[in-house]
Each structure stands twice: as C-alpha cells, then as structure tokens.
Protein backbone atom coordinates (compact mmCIF):
# COMPACT_ATOMS: atom_id res chain seq x y z
CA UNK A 1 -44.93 34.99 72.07
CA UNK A 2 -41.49 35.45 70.91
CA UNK A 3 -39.97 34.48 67.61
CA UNK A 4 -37.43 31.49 68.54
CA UNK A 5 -34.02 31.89 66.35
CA UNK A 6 -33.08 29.46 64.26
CA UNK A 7 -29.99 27.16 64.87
CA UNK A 8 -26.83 26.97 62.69
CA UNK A 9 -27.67 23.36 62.55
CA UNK A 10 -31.16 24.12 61.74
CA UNK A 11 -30.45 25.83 58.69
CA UNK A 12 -27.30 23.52 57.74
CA UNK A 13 -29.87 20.43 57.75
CA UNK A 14 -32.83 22.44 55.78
CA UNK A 15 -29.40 23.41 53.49
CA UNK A 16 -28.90 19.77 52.77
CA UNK A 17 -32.32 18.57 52.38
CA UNK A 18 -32.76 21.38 49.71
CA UNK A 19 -29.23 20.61 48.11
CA UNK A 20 -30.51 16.94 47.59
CA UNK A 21 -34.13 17.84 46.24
CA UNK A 22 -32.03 19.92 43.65
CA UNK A 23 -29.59 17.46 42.33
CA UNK A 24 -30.80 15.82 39.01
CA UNK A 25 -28.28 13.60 38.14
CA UNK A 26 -26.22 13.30 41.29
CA UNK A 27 -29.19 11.91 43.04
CA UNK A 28 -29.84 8.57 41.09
CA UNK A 29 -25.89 7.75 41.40
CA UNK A 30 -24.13 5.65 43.79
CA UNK A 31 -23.54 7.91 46.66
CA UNK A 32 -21.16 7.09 49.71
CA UNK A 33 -20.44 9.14 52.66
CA UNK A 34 -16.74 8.42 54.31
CA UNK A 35 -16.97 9.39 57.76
CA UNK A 36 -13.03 8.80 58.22
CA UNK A 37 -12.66 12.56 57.52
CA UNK A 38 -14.46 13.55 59.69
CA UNK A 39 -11.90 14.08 62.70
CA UNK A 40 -9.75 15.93 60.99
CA UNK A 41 -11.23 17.29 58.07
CA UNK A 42 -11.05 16.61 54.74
CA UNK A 43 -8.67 18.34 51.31
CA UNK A 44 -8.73 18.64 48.38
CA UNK A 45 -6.94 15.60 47.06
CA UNK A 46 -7.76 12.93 49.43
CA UNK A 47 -9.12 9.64 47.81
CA UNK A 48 -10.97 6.77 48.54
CA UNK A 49 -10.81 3.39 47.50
CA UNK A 50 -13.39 1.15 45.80
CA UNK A 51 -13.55 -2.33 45.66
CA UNK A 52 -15.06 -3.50 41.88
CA UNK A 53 -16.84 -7.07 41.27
CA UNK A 54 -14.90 -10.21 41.36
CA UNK A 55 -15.00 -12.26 37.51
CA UNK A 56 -14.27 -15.88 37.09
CA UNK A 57 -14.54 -18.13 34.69
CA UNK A 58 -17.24 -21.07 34.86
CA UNK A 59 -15.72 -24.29 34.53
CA UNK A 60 -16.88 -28.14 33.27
CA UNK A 61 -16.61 -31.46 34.94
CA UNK A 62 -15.77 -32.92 38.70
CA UNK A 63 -12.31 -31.47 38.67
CA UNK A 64 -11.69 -28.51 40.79
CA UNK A 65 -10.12 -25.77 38.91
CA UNK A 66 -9.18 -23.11 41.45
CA UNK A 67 -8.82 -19.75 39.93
CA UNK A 68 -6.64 -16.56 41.05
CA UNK A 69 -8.74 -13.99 42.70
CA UNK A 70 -9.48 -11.22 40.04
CA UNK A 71 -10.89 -8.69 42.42
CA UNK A 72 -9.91 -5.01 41.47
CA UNK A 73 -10.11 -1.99 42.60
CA UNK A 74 -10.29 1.69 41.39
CA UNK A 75 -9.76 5.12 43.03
CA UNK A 76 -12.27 8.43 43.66
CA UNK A 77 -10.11 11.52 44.54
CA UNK A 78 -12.14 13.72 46.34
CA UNK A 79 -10.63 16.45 44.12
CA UNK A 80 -14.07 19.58 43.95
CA UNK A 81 -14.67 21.83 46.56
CA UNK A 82 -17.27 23.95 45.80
CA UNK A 83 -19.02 26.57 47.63
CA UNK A 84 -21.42 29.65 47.22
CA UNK A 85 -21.83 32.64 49.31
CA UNK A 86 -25.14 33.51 51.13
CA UNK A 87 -25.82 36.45 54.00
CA UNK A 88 -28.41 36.45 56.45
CA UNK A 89 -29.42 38.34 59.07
CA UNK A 90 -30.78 38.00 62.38
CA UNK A 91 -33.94 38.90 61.58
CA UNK A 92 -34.10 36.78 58.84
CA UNK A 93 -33.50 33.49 61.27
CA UNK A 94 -36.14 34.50 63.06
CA UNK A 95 -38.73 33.44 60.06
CA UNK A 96 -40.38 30.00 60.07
CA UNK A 97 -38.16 27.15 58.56
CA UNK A 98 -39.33 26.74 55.60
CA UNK A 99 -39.90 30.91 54.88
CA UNK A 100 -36.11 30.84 55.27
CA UNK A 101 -35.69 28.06 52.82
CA UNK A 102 -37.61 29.62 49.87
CA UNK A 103 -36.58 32.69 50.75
CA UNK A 104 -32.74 32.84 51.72
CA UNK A 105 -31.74 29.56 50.57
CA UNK A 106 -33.51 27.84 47.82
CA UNK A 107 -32.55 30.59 45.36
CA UNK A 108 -28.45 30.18 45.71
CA UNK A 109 -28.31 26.11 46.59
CA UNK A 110 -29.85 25.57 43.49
CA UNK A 111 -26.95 26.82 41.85
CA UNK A 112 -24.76 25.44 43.98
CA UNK A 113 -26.53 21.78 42.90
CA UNK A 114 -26.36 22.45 39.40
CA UNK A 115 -22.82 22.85 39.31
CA UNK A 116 -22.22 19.99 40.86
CA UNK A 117 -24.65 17.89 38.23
CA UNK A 118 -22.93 19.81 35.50
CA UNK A 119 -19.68 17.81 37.05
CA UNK A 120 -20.98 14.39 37.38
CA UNK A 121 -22.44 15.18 33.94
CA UNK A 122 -18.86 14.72 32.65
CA UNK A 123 -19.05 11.07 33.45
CA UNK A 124 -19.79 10.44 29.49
CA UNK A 125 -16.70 10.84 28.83
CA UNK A 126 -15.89 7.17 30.38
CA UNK A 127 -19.12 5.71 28.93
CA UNK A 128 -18.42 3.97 25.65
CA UNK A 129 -21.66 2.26 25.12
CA UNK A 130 -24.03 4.36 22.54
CA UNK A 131 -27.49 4.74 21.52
CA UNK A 132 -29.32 7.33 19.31
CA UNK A 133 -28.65 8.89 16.15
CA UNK A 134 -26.23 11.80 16.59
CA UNK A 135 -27.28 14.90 15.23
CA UNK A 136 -30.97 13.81 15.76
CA UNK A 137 -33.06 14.82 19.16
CA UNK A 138 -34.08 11.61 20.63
CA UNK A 139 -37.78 11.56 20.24
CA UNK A 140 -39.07 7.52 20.27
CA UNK A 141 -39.45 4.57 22.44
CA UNK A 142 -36.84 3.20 20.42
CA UNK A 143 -33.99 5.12 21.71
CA UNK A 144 -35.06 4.65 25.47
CA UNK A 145 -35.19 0.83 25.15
CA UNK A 146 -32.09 0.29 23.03
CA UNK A 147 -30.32 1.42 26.02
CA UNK A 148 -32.00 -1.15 27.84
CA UNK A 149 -30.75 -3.39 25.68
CA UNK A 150 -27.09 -2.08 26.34
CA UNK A 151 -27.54 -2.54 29.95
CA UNK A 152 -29.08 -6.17 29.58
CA UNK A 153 -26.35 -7.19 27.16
CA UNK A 154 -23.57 -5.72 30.04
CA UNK A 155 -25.07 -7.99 32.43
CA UNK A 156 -26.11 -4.76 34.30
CA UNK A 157 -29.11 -5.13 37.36
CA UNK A 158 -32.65 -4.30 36.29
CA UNK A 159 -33.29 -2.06 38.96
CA UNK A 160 -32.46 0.81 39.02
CA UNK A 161 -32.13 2.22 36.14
CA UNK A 162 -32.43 5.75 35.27
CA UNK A 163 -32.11 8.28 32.36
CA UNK A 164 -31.74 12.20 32.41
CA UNK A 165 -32.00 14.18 29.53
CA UNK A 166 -31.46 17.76 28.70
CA UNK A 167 -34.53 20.25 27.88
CA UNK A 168 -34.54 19.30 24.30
CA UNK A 169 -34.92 15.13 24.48
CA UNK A 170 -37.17 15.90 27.30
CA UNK A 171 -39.45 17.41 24.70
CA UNK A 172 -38.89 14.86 22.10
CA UNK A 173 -39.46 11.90 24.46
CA UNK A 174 -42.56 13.40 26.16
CA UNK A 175 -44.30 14.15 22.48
CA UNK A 176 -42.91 10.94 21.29
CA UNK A 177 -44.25 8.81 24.23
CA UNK A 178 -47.41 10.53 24.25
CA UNK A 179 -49.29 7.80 22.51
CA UNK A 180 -48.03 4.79 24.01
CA UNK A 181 -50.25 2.06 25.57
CA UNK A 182 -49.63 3.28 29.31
CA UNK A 183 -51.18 3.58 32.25
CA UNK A 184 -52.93 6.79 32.96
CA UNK A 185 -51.94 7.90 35.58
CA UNK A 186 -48.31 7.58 34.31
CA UNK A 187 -49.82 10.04 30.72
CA UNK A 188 -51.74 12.18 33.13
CA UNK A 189 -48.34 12.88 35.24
CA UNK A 190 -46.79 13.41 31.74
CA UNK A 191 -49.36 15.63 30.85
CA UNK A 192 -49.14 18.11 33.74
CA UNK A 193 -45.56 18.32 34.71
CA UNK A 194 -44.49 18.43 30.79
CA UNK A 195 -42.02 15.28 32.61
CA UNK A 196 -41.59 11.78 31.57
CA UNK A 197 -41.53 10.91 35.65
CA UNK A 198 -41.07 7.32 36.97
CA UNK A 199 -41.59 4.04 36.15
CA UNK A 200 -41.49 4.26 32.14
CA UNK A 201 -39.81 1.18 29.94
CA UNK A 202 -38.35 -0.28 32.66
CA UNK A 203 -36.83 3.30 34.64
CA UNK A 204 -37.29 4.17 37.90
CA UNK A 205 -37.20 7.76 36.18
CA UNK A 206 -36.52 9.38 33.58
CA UNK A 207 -35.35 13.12 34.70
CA UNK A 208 -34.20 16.19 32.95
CA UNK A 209 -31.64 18.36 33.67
CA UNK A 210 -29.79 21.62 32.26
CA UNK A 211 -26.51 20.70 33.09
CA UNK A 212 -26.32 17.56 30.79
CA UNK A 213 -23.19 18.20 28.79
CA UNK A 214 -22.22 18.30 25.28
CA UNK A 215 -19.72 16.83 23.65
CA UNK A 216 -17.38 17.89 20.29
CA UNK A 217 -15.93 15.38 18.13
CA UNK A 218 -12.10 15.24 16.90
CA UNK A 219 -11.25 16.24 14.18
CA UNK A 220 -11.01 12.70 12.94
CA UNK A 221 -12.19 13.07 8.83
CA UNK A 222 -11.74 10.55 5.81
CA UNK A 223 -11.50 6.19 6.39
CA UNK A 224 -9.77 4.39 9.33
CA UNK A 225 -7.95 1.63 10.25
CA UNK A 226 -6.25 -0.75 12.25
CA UNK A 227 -2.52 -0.37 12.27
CA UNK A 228 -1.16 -3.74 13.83
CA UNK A 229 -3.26 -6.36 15.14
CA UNK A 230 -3.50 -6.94 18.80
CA UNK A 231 -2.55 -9.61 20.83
CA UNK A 232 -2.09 -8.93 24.48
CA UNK A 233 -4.73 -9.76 27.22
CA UNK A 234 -5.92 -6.59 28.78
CA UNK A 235 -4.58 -4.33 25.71
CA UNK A 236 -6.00 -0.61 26.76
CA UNK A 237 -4.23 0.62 23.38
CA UNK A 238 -4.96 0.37 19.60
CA UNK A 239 -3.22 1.96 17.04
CA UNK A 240 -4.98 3.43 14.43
CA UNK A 241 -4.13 4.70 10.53
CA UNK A 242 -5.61 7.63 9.34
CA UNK A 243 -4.87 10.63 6.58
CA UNK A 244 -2.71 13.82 7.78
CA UNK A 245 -2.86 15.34 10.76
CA UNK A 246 -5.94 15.23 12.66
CA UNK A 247 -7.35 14.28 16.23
CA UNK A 248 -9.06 11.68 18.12
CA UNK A 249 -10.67 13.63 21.24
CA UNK A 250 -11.45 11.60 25.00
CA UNK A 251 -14.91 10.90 24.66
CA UNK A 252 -14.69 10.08 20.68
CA UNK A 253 -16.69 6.77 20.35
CA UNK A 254 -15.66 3.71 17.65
CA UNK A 255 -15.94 0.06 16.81
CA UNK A 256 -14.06 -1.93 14.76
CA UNK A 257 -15.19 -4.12 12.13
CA UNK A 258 -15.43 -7.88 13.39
CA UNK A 259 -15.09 -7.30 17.17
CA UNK A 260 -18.06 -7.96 18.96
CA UNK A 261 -19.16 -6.82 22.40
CA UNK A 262 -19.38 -10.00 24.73
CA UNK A 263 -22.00 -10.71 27.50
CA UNK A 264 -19.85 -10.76 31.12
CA UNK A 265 -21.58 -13.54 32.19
CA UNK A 266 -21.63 -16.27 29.39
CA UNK A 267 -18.91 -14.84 27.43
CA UNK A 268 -20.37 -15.19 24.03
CA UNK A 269 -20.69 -12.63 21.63
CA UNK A 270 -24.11 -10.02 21.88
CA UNK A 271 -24.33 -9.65 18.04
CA UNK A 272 -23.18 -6.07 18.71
CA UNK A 273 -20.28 -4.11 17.58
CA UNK A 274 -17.82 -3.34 20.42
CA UNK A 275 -17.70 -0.15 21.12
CA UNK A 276 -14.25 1.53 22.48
CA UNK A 277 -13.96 5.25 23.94
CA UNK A 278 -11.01 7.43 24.19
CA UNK A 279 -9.79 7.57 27.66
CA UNK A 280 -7.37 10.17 25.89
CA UNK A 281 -6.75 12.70 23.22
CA UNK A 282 -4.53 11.74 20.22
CA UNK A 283 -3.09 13.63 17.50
CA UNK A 284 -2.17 11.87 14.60
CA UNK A 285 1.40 11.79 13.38
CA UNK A 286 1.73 11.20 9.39
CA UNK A 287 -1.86 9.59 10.07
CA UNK A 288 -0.79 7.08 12.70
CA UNK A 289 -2.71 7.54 16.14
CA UNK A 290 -1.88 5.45 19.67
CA UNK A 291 -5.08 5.90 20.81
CA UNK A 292 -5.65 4.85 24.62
CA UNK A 293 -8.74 2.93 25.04
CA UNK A 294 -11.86 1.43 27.22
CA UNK A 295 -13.02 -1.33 27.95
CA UNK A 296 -9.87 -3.04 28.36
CA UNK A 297 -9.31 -5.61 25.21
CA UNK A 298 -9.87 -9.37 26.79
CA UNK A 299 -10.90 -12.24 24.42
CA UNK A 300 -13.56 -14.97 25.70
CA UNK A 301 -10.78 -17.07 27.68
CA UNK A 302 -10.14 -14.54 30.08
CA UNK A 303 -12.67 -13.69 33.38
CA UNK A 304 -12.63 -10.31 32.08
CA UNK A 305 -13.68 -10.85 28.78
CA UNK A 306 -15.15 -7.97 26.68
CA UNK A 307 -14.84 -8.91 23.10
CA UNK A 308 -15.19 -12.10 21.56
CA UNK A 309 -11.41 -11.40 19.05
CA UNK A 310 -8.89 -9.10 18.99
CA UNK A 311 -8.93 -6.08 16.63
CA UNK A 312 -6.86 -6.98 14.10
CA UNK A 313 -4.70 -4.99 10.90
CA UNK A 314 -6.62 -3.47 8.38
CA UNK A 315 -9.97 -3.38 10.17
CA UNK A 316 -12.09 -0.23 9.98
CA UNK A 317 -12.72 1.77 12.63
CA UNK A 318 -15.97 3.43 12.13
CA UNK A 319 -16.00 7.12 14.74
CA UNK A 320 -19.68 7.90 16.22
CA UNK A 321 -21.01 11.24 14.44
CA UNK A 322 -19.19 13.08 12.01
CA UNK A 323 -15.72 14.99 12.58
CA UNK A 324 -15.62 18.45 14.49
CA UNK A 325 -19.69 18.48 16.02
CA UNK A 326 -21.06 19.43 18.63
CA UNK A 327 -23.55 16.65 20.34
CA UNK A 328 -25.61 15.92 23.45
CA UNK A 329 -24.41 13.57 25.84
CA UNK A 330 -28.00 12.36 27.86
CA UNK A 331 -27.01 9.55 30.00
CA UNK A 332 -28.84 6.02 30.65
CA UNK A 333 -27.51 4.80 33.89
CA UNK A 334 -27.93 1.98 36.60
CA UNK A 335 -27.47 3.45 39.77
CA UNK A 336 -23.93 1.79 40.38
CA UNK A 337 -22.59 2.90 37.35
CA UNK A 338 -21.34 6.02 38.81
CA UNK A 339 -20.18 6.80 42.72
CA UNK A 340 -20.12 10.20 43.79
CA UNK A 341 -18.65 10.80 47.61
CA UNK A 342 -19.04 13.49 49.41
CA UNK A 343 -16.16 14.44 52.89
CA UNK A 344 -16.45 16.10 56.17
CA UNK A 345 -14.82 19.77 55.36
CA UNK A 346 -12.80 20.66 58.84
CA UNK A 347 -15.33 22.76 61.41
CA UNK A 348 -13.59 25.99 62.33
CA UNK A 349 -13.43 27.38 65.62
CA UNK A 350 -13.44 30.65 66.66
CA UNK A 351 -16.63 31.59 64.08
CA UNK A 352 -19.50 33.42 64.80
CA UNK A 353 -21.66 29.94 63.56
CA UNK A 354 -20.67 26.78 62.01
CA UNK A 355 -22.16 23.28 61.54
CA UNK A 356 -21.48 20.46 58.95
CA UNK A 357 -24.39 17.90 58.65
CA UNK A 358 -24.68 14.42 56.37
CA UNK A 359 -27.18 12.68 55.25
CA UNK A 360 -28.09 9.91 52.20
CA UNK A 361 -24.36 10.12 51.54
CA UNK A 362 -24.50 13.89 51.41
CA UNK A 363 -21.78 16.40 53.98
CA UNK A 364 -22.38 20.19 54.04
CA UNK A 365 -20.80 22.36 55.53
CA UNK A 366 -22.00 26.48 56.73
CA UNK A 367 -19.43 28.73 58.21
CA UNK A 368 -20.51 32.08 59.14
CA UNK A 369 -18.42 35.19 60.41
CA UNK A 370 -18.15 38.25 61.27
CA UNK A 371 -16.32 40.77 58.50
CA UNK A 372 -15.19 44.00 61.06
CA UNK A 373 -13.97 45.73 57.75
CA UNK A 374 -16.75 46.14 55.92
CA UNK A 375 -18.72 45.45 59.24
CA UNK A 376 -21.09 42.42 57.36
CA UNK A 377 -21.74 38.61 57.87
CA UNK A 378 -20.28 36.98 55.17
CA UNK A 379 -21.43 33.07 55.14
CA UNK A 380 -20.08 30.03 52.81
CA UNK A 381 -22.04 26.94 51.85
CA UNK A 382 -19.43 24.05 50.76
CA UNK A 383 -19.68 20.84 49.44
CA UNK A 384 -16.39 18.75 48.88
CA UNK A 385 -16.94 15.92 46.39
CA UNK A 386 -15.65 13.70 43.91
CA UNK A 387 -17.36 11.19 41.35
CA UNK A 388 -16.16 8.41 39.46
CA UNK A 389 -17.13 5.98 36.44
CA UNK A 390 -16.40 3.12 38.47
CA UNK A 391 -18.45 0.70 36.30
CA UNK A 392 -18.79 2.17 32.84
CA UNK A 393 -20.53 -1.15 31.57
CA UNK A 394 -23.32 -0.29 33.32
CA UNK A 395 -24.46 3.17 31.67
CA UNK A 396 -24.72 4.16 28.16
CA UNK A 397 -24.54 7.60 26.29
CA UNK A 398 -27.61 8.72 24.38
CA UNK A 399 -26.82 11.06 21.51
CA UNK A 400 -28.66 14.04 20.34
C-alpha cells in the first residue's frame, strides 16, 4: 500500500499541539484567542481590549447608597511576531505523524516556545509583590507558601495557582520538599522526574523553566526617603530623596515605612508592608528621584483601596536586594494574573502550502514556498502574540 502524504493542515495542527506541550510558563496563563483577525489578518500593533473587575465599596444601614461604576479597563498590543524556519521534503511528509513530529518538528518548535516563555517571563517586571530572600536559592516550604499568603492577602482565587522556577530553585525546592509529610505518589513523581509536579501546597503545579528571567537592581546605594507626602487618590508617583546620582531601575521593588498593604475586599490593613514597583527607570537628580509607581496609591475610603495611609515625608523607603545585582525572578501566579493572546497572521495565496490553525487560545500559522533561486522549500512557522500583567495583585515574584 502506498504511503498517504501528509496535509499542510496536518502538520500545522501536530505544529500547535507540540508548540503548547512546550510552553512552560505561557501555558498556565490566561490565554484568549480573538478571532476578529481572522478575515483580514492580523499586524503587528493591533490591540485588544480587556475589561478588569468592578470594586465598590460595602456600605451600612437601609439607605441606598448608589455608587459610580468603577469598571476599568486595560490594553494588550499584540506587538511579537515570531517565527522560525523549518524545510521538509516530500519524502519526509510521507512518514507517520508523529515520526514527523519528533523528527522534523519537535527539535525547532521547542525553540520557537521558549522564546516566547522567555517573553511572558518579563511579566515580573509589573509584579510588585515579593517573597524569598534575594541572593539566596529558594530551597523550603517556607518560600512556596509565603506566596500563598500574598495571593490570599490580594484577595486572589485559590485555584489555580501555579509557580515556575528556573533549574536552580527547581533543585532547591525538590531537595527541600523531599521530607515533607506527602502523599507518595506525589514523592515518588518527585523522585523520578527530578520535578516538583502538581498538586503541592496548594498549586496546581509547580513547573520549571529555562527561560525564567533575571533581574539587575539600580544602582540605588546608601538610606532613602520620602520627599513630600502624598495626598492624591490614585497617586502612581512618589518622590523619593536619595545621595548623588544614582538609579532606580523598572522592576526595583520597595516599601515604605508605615504603609501597609490592604486586603481588596475588607479594606483593612494585612499587617504587611506595601510593596511598590517601578513601572519606570529614574535617575536621580542631586538625589531627588520621581519615581513612577504600582499599585496605584488609594487609602481605605476609596473602592480601589491598596494601602491603608499615604506615604508620607521623611519615611524610609527600604529597596529589595542590594544595589547593582543580579537576581532570579521565579514567578507565583494565579492563572488570571497574566493574559497572553495570540492573532490570526493573514493566509497567503499563491504558496506552494499554507494553513493557520487555533486551538486553547493558541493561532499558528505555516507558509511554505517554493525558492526558484536557490531551487529549495523554504517554510516559516509564526506565532503573533502579545501578553499583559493585567492583574498584577494576583502573582508574586520569588527571589533567588
């Protein structure tokens, strides 16, 4: 009997199925598919919008109190295209499915997905809740369930909740957790995959990845302060006093003394330091910074509330790891936290093949042609994506 040929949309589907086993990071997030590109094709640029939860406030007695709608919304530009470049023959579609897979496939879309974690990876940089000891390899239970803690003092839904880790706190955490009180068929997975797996502390899973990023601290040295006090609902700026010239980079994590972190819900303080990120680099001018900051500075009477006072002059600000090092930047995340989207990529005509495929909030595309001047058949795998922090309250940065 004849071998049959595979299909363009054959392989495009097996492309996407392996593209999704692949992704570390990018598969736990929020992921949304927008089919309203799909007519014409989608650019670089384009962006969606996303609708964010409602807040109110919670009012006493029989008297109505109607309240203006606070609903808000936030925008993902679709702004990556990425692509990698594969060639097959013939001959080669004329293996089984899955041959072609391992064979012709596997060994480029895995690069392809780890780019695109290494991307999403970036998402710390919005995160301003913190756990771990920088400097130090998380390596304890501790660690793991303090960002639990985070989560449940955001308000943020038990399930689910994932971590990933790079190579080295996947070590730690696997030695450290060795001698817990667990199942054993959750040890025994440990044991055999050298993996933490699912269903530990209260994750759905606890992955590792390579492209978890790292991050290096401004060159913020000496004490800090707080220039002026603040006094505006919704304040996303502080300014800060420091000595000479020095930086504060996006990503560098604070708190400042007496400001508290609130619970969304009841609005009453967590017992826990605030803690602000740079949305922004600043460079300090005869030691005075304007430092652009999230979350967004409400007080306890407002529906947004995230800290129980305002920062206020003289207060120290106390920076997250020393000045000018290097640290890991695992992630603790509820699924929501982060959206990535994925657009239809316009389908050429006039190729030798091409097919674009979606699935679980995934689009691929394949093109395939024929090259006359160097008589070959070039072919392109792309993916265009984008990703956004859209609810940075609900994931939290653990430091190595």
């Amino acid at each position: 009997m004849a071998n049959s040929l595979l299909t363009i949309d054959m392989i495009t589907r097996k492309s996407l199925a392996i593209l999704e086993n692949e992704l570390e990071l990018t598969r736990n997030v929020n992921r949304q598919y927008d089919d309203s590109f799909a007519v014409t094709g989608a650019k670089i640029g384009s962006t969606l919008r996303i609708r964010l939860p409602d807040r109110a406030l919670v009012t006493d007695g029989a008297a109505l109190q109607v309240q203006d709608d606070n609903e808000q919304y936030t925008t993902l530009t679709v702004g990556s295209q990425k692509h990698i470049g594969v060639s097959f023959t013939t001959a080669e579609m004329a293996m089984s499915l899955d041959d072609f897979g391992d064979r012709v496939l596997k060994p480029r879309i895995s690069q392809l997905a780890a780019s695109i974690d290494a991307d999403v990876a970036n998402a710390f940089k919005d995160i301003y809740q913190s756990v771990g000891t920088p400097g130090t390899t998380p390596a304890t239970s501790q660690v793991l369930l303090q960002g639990q803690q985070k989560l449940n003092e955001a308000a943020a839904e038990k399930t689910p909740r994932y971590a990933t880790v790079n190579p080295a706190a996947n070590a730690g955490l696997v030695e450290g957790l060795k001698g817990l009180f667990s199942p054993s068929d959750v040890i025994s997975r440990q044991f055999k995959s050298g993996l933490i797996s699912t269903d530990v502390l209260g994750y759905s899973e606890i992955g590792m990845s390579q492209s978890i990023k790292t991050f290096t601290t401004g060159t913020r040295t000496g004490s800090h302060t707080v220039t002026s006090t603040v006094s505006t609902q919704g304040s996303t700026t502080l300014a800060i006093t420091g000595t000479g010239t020095q930086t504060i980079l996006r990503g560098d994590v604070f708190t400042v003394a007496g400001v508290y972190a609130v619970n969304p819900q009841t609005r009453e303080s967590t017992g826990s330091l605030q803690q602000f990120v740079a949305t922004a680099d600043a460079t300090a001018s005869g030691g005075a910074y304007t430092v652009s900051v999230s979350p967004a500075m409400y007080t306890a009477s407002n529906a947004l509330a995230t800290i129980d006072a305002f920062p206020v002059a003289s207060a120290v600000v106390t920076f997250m790891g020393s000045a000018s090092t290097v640290y890991p930047q695992n992630l603790i995340y509820h699924k929501n936290a982060i959206t990535f989207a994925t657009a239809d990529l316009l389908l050429p005509q006039g190729v030798d093949m091409a097919s674009r495929q979606q699935a679980n909030g995934i689009s691929l595309r394949i093109v395939r042609q024929y090259d006359i001047n160097n008589d070959r058949m070039p072919c392109r795998i792309d993916v265009l994506y984008g990703y956004s922090t859209i609810r940075p309250q609900q994931a939290v940065r653990l430091w190595g």
